[in-house]
Protein backbone atom coordinates (compact mmCIF):
# COMPACT_ATOMS: atom_id res chain seq x y z
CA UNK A 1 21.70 -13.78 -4.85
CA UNK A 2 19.18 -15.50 -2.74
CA UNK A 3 16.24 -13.80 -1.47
CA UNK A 4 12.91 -14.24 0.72
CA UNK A 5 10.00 -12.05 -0.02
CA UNK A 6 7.66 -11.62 3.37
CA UNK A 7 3.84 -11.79 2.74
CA UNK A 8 1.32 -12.91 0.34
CA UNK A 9 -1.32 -10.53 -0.83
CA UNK A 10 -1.61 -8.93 -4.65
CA UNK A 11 1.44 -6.90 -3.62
CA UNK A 12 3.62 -9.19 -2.51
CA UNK A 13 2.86 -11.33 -5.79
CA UNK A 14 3.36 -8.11 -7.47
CA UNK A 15 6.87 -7.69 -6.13
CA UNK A 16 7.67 -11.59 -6.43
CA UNK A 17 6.97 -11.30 -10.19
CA UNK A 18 9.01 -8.05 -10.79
CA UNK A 19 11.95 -9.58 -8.46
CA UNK A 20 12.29 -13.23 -10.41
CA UNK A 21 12.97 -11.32 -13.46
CA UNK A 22 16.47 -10.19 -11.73
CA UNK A 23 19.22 -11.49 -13.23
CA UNK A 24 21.19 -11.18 -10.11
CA UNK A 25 18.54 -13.87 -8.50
CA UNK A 26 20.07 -17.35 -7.93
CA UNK A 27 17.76 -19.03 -5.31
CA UNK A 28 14.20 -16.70 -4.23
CA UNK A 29 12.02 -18.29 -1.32
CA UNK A 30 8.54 -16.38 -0.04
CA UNK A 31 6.98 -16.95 3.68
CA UNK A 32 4.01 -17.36 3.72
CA UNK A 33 3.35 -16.87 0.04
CA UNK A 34 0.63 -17.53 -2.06
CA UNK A 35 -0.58 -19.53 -5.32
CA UNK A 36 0.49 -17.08 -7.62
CA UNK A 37 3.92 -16.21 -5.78
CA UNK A 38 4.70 -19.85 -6.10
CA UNK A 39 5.30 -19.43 -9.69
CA UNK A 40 8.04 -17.61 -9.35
CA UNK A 41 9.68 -18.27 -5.72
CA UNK A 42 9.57 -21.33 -3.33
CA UNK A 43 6.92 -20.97 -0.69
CA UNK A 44 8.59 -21.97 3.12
CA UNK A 45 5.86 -22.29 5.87
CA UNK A 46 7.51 -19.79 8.13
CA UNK A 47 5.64 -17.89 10.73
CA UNK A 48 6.58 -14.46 9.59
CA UNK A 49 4.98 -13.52 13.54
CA UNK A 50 8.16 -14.85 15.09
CA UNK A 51 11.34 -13.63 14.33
CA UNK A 52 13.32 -16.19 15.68
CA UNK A 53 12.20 -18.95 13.08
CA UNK A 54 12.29 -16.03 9.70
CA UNK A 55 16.51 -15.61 11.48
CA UNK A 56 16.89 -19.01 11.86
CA UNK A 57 15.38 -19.92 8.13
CA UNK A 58 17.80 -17.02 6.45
CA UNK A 59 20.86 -18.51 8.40
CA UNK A 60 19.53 -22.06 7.20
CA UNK A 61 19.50 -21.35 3.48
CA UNK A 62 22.72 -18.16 3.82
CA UNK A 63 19.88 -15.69 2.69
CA UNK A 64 21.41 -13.06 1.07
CA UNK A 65 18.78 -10.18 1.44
CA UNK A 66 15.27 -10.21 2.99
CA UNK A 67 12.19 -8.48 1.13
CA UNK A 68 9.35 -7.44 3.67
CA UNK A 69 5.97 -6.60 1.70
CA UNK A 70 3.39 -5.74 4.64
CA UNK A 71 3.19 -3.16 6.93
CA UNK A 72 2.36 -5.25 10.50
CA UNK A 73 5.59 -7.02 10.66
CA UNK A 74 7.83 -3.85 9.93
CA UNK A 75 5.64 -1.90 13.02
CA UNK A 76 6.38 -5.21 14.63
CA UNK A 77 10.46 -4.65 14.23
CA UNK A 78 10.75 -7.19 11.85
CA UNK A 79 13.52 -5.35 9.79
CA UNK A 80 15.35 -4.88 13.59
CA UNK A 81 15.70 -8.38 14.13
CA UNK A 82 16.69 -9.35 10.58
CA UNK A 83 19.24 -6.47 10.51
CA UNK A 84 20.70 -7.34 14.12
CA UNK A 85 21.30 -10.84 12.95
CA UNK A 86 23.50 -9.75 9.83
CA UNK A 87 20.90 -9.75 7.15
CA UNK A 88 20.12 -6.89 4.75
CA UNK A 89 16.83 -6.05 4.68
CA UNK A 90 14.29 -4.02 2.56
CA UNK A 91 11.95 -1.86 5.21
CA UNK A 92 12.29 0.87 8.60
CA UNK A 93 12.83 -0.25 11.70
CA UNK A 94 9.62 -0.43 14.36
CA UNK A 95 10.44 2.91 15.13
CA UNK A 96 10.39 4.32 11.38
CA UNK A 97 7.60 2.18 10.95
CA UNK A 98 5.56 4.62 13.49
CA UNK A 99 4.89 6.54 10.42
CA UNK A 100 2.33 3.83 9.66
CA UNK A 101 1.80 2.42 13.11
CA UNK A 102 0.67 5.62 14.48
CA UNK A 103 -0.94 8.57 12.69
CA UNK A 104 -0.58 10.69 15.49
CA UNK A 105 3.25 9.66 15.65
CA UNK A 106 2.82 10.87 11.74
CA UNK A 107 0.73 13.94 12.45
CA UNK A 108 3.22 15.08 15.27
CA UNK A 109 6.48 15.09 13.34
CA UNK A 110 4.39 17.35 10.52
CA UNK A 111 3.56 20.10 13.20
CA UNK A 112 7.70 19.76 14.14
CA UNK A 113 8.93 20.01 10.59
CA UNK A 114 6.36 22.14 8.86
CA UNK A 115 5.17 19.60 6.41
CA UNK A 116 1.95 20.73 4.60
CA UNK A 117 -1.31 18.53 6.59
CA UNK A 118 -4.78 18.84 8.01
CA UNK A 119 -4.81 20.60 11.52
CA UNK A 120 -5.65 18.14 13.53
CA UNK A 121 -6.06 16.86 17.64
CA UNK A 122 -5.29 13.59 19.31
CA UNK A 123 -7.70 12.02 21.69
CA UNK A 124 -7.38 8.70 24.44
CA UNK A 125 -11.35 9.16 25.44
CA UNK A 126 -14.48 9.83 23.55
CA UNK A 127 -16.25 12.72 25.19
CA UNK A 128 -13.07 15.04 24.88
CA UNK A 129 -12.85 13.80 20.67
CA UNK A 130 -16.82 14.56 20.88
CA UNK A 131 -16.27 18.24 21.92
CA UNK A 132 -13.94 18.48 19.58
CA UNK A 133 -15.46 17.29 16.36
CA UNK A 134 -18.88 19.80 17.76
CA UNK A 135 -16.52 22.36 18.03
CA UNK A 136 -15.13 21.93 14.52
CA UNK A 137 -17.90 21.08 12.48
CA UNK A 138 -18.14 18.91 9.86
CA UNK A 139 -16.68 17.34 7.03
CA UNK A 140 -14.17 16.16 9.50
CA UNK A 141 -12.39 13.28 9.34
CA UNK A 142 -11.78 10.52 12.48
CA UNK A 143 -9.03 8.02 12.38
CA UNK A 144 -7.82 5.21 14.16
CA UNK A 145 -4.33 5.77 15.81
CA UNK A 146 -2.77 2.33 15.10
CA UNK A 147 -2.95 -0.52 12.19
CA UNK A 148 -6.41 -1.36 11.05
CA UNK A 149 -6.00 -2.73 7.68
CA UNK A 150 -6.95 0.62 5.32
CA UNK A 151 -10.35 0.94 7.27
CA UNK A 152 -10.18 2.45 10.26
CA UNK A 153 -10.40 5.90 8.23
CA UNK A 154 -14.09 7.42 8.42
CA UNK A 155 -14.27 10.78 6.24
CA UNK A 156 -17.44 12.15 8.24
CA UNK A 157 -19.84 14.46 6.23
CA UNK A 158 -22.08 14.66 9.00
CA UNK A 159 -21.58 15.02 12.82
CA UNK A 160 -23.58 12.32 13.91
CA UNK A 161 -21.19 10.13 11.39
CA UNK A 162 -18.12 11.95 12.85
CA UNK A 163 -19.29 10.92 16.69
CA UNK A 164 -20.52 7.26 15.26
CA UNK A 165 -16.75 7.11 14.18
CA UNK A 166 -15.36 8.02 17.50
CA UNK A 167 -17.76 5.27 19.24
CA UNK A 168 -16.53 2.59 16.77
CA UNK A 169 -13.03 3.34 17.31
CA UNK A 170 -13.65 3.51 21.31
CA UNK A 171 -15.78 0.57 21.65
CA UNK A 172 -13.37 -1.54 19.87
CA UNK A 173 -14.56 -2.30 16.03
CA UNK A 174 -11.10 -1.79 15.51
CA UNK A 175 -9.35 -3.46 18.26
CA UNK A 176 -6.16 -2.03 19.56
CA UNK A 177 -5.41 0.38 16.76
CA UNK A 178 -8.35 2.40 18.10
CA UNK A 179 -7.07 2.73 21.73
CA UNK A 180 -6.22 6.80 20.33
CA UNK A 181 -8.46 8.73 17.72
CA UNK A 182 -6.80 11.24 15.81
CA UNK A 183 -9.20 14.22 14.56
CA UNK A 184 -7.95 15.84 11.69
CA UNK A 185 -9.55 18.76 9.24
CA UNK A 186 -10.96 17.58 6.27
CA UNK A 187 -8.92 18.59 2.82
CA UNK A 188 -10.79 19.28 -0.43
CA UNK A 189 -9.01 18.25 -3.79
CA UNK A 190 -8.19 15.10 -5.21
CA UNK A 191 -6.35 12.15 -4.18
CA UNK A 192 -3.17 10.73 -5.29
CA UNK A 193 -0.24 8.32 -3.82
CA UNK A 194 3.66 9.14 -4.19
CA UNK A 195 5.94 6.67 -4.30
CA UNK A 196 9.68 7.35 -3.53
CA UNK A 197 12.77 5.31 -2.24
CA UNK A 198 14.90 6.24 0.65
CA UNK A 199 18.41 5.14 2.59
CA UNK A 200 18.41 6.91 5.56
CA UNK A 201 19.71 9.80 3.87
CA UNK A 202 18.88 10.05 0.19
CA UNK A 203 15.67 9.64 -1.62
CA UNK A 204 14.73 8.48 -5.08
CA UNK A 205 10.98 9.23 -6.78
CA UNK A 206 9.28 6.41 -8.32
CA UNK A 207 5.80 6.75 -9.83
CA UNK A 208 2.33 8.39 -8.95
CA UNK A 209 -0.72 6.22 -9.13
CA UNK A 210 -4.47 6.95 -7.46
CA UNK A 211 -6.49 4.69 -6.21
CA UNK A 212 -10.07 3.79 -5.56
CA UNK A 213 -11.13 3.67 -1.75
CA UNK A 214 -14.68 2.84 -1.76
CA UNK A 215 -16.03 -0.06 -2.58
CA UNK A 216 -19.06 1.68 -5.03
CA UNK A 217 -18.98 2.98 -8.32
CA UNK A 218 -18.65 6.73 -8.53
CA UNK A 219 -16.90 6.55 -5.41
CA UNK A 220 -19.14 5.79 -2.66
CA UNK A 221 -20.14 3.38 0.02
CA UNK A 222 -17.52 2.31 3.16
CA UNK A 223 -14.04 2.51 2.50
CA UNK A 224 -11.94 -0.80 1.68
CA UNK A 225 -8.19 -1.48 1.41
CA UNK A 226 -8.67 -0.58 -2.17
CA UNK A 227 -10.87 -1.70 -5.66
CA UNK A 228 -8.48 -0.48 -8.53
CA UNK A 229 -5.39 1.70 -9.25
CA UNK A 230 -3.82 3.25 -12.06
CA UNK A 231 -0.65 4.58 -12.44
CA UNK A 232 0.28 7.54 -13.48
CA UNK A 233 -1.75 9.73 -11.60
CA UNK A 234 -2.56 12.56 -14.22
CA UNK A 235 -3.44 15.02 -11.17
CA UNK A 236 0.44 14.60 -10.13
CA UNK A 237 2.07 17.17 -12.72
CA UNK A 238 5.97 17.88 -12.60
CA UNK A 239 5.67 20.68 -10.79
CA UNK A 240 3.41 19.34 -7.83
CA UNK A 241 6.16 16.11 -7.63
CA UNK A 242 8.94 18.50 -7.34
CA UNK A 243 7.16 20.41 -4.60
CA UNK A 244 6.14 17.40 -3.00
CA UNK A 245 9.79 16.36 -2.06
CA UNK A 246 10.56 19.76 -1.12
CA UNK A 247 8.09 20.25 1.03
CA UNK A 248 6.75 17.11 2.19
CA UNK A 249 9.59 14.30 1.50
CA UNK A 250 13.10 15.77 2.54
CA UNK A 251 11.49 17.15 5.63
CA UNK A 252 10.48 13.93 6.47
CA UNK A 253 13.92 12.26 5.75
CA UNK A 254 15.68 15.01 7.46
CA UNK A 255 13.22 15.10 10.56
CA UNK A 256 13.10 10.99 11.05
CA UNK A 257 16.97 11.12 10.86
CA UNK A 258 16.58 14.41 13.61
CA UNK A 259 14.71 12.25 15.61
CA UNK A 260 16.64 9.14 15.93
CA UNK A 261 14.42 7.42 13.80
CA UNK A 262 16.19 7.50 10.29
CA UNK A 263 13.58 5.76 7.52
CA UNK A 264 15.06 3.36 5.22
CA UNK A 265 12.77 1.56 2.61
CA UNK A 266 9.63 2.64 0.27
CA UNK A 267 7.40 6.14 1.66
CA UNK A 268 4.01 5.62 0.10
CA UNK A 269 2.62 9.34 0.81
CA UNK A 270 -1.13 9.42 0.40
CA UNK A 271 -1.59 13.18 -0.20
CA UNK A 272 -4.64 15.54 -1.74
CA UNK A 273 -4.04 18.01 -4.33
CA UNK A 274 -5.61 21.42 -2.45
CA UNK A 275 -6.08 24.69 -3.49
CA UNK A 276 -2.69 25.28 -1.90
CA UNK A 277 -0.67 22.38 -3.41
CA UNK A 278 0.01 18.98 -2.27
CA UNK A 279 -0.60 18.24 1.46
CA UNK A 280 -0.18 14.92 3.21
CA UNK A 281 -3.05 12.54 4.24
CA UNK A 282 -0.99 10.37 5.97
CA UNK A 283 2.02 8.06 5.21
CA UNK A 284 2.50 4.11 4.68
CA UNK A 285 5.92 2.63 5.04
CA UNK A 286 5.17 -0.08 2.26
CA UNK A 287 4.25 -0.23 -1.29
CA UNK A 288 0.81 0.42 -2.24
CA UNK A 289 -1.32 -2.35 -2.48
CA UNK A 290 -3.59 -2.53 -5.24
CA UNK A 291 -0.94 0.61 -6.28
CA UNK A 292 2.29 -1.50 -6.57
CA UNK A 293 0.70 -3.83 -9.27
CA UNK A 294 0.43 -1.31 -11.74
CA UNK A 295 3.64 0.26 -10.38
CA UNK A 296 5.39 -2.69 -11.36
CA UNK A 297 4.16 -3.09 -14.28
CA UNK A 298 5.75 0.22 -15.51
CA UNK A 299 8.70 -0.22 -14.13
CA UNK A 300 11.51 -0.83 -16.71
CA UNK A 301 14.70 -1.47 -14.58
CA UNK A 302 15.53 -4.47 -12.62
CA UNK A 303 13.72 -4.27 -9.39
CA UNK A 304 16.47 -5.94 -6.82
CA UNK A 305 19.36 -3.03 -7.35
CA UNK A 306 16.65 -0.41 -6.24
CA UNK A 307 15.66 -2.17 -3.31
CA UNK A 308 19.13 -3.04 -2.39
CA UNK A 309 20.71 0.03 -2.72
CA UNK A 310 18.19 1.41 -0.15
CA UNK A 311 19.29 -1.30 2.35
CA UNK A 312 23.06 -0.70 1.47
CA UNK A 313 22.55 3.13 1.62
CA UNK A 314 23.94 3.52 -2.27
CA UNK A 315 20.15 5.01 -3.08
CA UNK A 316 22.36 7.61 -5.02
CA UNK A 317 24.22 5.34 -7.43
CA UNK A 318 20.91 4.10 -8.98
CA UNK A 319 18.36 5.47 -11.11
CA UNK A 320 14.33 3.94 -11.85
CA UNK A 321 13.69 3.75 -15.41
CA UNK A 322 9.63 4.05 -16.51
CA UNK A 323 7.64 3.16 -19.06
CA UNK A 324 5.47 6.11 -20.32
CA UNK A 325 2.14 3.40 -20.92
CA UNK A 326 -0.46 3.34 -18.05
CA UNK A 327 -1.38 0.76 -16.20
CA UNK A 328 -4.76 -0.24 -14.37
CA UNK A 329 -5.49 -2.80 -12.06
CA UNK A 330 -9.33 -3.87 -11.20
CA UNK A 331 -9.89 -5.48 -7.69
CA UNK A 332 -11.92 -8.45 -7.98
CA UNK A 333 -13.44 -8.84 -4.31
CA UNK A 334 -15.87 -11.46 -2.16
CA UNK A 335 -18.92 -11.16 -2.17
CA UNK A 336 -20.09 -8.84 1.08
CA UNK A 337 -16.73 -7.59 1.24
CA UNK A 338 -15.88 -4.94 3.19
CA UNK A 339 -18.31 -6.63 5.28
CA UNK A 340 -18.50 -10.44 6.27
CA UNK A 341 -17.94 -12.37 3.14
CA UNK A 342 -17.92 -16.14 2.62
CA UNK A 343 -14.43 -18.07 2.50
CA UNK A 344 -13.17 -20.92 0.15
CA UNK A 345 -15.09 -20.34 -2.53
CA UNK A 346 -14.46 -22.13 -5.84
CA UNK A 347 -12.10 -19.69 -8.89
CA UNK A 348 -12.79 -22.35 -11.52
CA UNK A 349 -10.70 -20.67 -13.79
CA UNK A 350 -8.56 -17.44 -14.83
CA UNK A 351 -7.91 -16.05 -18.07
CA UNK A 352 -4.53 -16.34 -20.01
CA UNK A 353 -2.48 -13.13 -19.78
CA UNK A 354 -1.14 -11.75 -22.67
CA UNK A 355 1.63 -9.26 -22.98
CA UNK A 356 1.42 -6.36 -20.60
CA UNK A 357 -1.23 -8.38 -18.53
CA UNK A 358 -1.05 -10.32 -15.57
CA UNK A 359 -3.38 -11.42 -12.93
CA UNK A 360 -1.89 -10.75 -9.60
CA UNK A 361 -3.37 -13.45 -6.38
CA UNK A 362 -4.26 -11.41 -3.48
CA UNK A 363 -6.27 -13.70 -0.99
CA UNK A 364 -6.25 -17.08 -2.74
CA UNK A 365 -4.92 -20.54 -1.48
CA UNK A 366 -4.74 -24.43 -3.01
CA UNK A 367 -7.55 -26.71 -1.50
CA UNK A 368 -6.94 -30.07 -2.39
CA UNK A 369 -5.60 -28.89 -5.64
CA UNK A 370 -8.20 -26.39 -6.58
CA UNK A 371 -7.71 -22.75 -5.80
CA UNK A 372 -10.42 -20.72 -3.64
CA UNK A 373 -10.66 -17.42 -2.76
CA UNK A 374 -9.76 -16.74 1.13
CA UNK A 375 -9.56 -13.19 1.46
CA UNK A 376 -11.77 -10.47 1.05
CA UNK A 377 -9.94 -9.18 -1.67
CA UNK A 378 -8.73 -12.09 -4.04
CA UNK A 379 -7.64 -11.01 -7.23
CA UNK A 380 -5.85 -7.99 -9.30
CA UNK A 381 -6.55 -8.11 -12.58
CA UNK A 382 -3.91 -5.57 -14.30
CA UNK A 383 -3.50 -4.67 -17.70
CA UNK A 384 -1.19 -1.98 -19.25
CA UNK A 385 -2.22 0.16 -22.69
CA UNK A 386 -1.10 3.61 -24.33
CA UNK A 387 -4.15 4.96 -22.25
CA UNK A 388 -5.67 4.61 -19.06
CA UNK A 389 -8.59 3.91 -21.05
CA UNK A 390 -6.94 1.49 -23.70
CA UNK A 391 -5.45 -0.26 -20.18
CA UNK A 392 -9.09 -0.04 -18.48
CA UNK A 393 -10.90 -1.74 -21.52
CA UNK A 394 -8.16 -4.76 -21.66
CA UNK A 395 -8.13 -5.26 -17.76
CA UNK A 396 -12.17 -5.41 -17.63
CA UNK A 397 -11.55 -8.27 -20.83
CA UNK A 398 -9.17 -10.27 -18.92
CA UNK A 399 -12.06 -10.18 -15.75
CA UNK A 400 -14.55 -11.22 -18.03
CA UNK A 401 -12.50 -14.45 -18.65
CA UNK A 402 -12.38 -15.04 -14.81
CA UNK A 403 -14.64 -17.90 -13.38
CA UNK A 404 -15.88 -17.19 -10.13
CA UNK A 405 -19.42 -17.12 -8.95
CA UNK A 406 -18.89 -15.33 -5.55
CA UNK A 407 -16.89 -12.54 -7.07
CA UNK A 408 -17.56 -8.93 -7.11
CA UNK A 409 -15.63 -6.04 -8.99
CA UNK A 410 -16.21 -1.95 -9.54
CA UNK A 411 -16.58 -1.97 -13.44
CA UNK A 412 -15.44 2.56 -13.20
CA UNK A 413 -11.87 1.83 -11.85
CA UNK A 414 -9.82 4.94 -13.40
CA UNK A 415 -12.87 7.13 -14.45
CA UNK A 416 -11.44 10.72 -13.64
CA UNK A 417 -8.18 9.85 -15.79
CA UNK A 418 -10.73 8.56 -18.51
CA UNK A 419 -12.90 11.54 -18.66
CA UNK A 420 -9.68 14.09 -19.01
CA UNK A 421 -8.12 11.83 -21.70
CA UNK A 422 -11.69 12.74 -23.36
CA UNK A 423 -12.04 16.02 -22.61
C-alpha cells in the first residue's frame, strides 16, 4: 500500500514511526516532513496549503491512502479535496473539522444534544463579552473562536485577566481566530484527553493520556501547545470511559451525522473530571500532540488497518490492542518559548534510544547537514516503563544525553500519576 503522511511536528513523526512498521506498507512518502520522519518515509516538497499540487502528487505516485496529521489543513477541507478526487483519506471534512475550527460551532452542538459542558456565551465585540465576564465573575475562562495553535485559551482567575483576555483576542494577538470570543464557565476537577476512532457511524476507544499545558513546573505560567504527556491517564477509570461515550461521544456522532456534518477520523476530547463526571472542554479533530507519542507507543496493533477502516467505514471489523506499560513523553522546548525564542540553533547531538524509547522531532530541520531546532517546541523525548514513574526516570535519562545549549524542558512531567502510584 502506498501512503503520504501530511505534516511534520512530534506527532506526525509519531504516526510516521507507528505507520512504517505496517506490513501492508509498500511505498510511504510525507509532505512536508521532517528529519526524523525521513527515517522512515520519503519526504516530497509539497505545499500541503494547496490542494491541487497534494491531488496532483497522489495521482503522480497512484497513492493509495492519504494520512493528514494537523488540524489547519482538515478546517481547510483538505480531506474534501482528497476524497473528491478518489483518494481515501484519514480526517473530517471542513465542515466536521468545525469541531476544532470553531469552539462556538463545538459549544453549540453541546447545548443541541445535551452533552455535559461549561455554560457558556458567544461574543463578536468586546464591551458585550466585558458585561458578561462582570456579570459572571471569575474563574472564568475566555477563548478564541477559531485556530490559534493551543494558545488562544486564557483560564482567568481574576477579572482584570478575564477582560485582558478579551482585549488580546479583539485587538488581534491572535489574528483571525479571535474575530469571536467564546465565554465559558470555569470547571473544577482534573484534566484528561480521550482518544477514540470514528466512521461516520461507529466509534472505537483508544487510550487516555493527560497532558501538561503550562509551560512551569507545578503547573503554572502561560499556556503552550503542550510540555509532556503520559498515557494512561489514571484519573480516567472504566467507569468514567464508559460514561464518556454515552454521554459525550455517541451524541456527538449521532448529532454531527443529524446535522449534515457526519465526523470521520480521530475525536481527541479534552474533558475535566467534575464533581458530576466527565464534561467536555472542548474537542480536537486530530491526535494529540505531545499525547499521540506516548499513545503510540502503547499501541500493540498495526496502526494502518485502524486508520483505514475509519476511512472505509469498517470501524466495526477492527479492534486496538494496548499495552498495559505507561508511557511519558518530556517536551524539550526553545529557549523563551511560549514567547519569542531564537531559531536555528545548533542540537549537536541526541541520545541512542533503547527499547521502548524513542526521540520523536517536533520543530527540527537539516542545515547544511547539521540539524537545528526551528520550532518552538523541538523535541519529544518518550520513554515507556511498568510505571509512570519507572517511564518518567528513563525519559529524563535519555534528555540528559541530548546536546543542545538553547534547550529548555519541565523536569515534573507526570507528577499527579507519580504521587498516587506512591500514595
Amino acid at each position: 500500500m502506498k501512503v503520504l503522511l501530511i505534516g511534520s511536528g512530534g506527532r506526525e513523526h509519531a504516526l510516521a514511526w507507528k505507520l512504517a512498521q505496517s506490513p501492508l506498507m509498500t511505498e510511504f512518502y510525507a509532505a512536508p516532513g521532517n528529519p526524523g520522519i525521513a527515517e522512515h518515509a520519503t519526504l516530497v516538497a509539497v505545499n500541503v496549503d494547496d490542494h491541487d499540487a497534494v491531488v496532483a502528487f497522489c495521482r503522480q505516485k497512484a497513492i493509495d491512502f492519504v494520512v493528514v496529521g494537523p488540524e489547519a489543513p482538515l478546517v481547510a477541507g483538505i480531506a474534501d479535496a482528497l476524497r473528491a478526487a478518489g483518494f481515501a483519506a484519514f480526517g473530517p471534512s471542513a465542515a466536521a473539522a468545525q469541531l476544532e475550527g470553531s469552539k462556538g460551532f463545538t459549544k453549540d452542538i453541546c447545548a443541541r444534544y445535551n452533552i455535559p459542558t461549561g455554560a457558556y456565551q458567544r461574543f463578536n465585540n468586546a464591551p458585550k463579552a466585558k458585561a458578561y465576564i462582570r456579570e459572571q465573575g471569575a474563574p472564568i475562562v475566555v477563548k478564541a473562536d477559531g485556530l490559534a495553535a493551543g494558545k488562544g485559551v486564557t483560564v482567568a482567575m481574576t477579572l482584570d485577566e478575564a477582560l485582558a483576555a478579551v482585549d488580546d483576542c479583539f485587538e488581534g494577538a491572535f489574528g483571525e481566530a479571535g474575530a469571536e470570543v467564546v465565554v465559558e464557565a470555569y470547571l473544577d476537577g482534573e484534566e484528561a484527553s480521550f482518544f477514540c476512532l470514528c466512521d461516520g457511524k461507529s466509534a472505537l476507544p483508544l487510550a487516555t493520556a493527560q497532558d501538561h499545558k503550562r509551560v512551569g513546573e507545578g503547573d503554572t505560567g502561560p499556556n503552550t501547545g503542550g510540555m509532556g504527556a503520559y498515557s494512561p491517564a489514571p484519573v480516567m477509570t472504566a467507569e468514567t470511559i464508559e460514561r464518556t461515550m454515552k454521554e459525550i461521544i455517541e451524541p456527538t456522532i449521532h448529532g454531527m451525522a443529524e446535522s449534515g456534518h457526519p465526523f470521520s477520523g480521530v475525536f481527541f476530547a479534552g474533558l475535566m473530571m467534575t464533581a458530576k463526571g466527565p464534561e467536555l472542554i472542548e474537542y480536537n479533530v486530530r491526535f494529540g500532540d505531545p499525547e499521540c507519542q506516548v499513545l503510540m507507543m502503547r499501541l500493540k496493533s498495526d496502526l494502518l488497518p485502524l486508520l483505514l477502516a475509519c476511512a472505509h467505514g469498517t470501524l466495526d471489523q477492527v479492534e486496538a490492542e494496548w499495552t498495559d506499560d505507561p508511557a511519558l513523553t518530556v517536551v524539550m522546548a526553545s529557549k523563551g518559548y511560549p514567547g519569542s525564542y531564537e531559531k536555528n540553533t545548533p542540537i549537536l547531538a541526541l541520545p541512542a534510544a533503547g527499547e521502548g524509547e524513542k526521540v520523536f522531532h517536533a520543530g527540527t530541520s537539516l542545515k547544511d547537514g547539521a540539524l537545528v531546532a526551528t520550532g518552538g517546541r523541538v523535541l519529544n523525548v518518550t520513554a515507556t516503563g511498568r510505571t509512570v514513574g519507572e517511564a518518567k526516570d528513563r525519559a529524563y535519562a535519555l534528555i540528559d544525553g541530548v546536546k543542545w545549549d538553547n534547550g529548555f524542558c519541565r523536569r515534573d512531567i507526570g507528577w499527579r500519576a507519580v504521587e498516587r502510584e506512591k500514595a
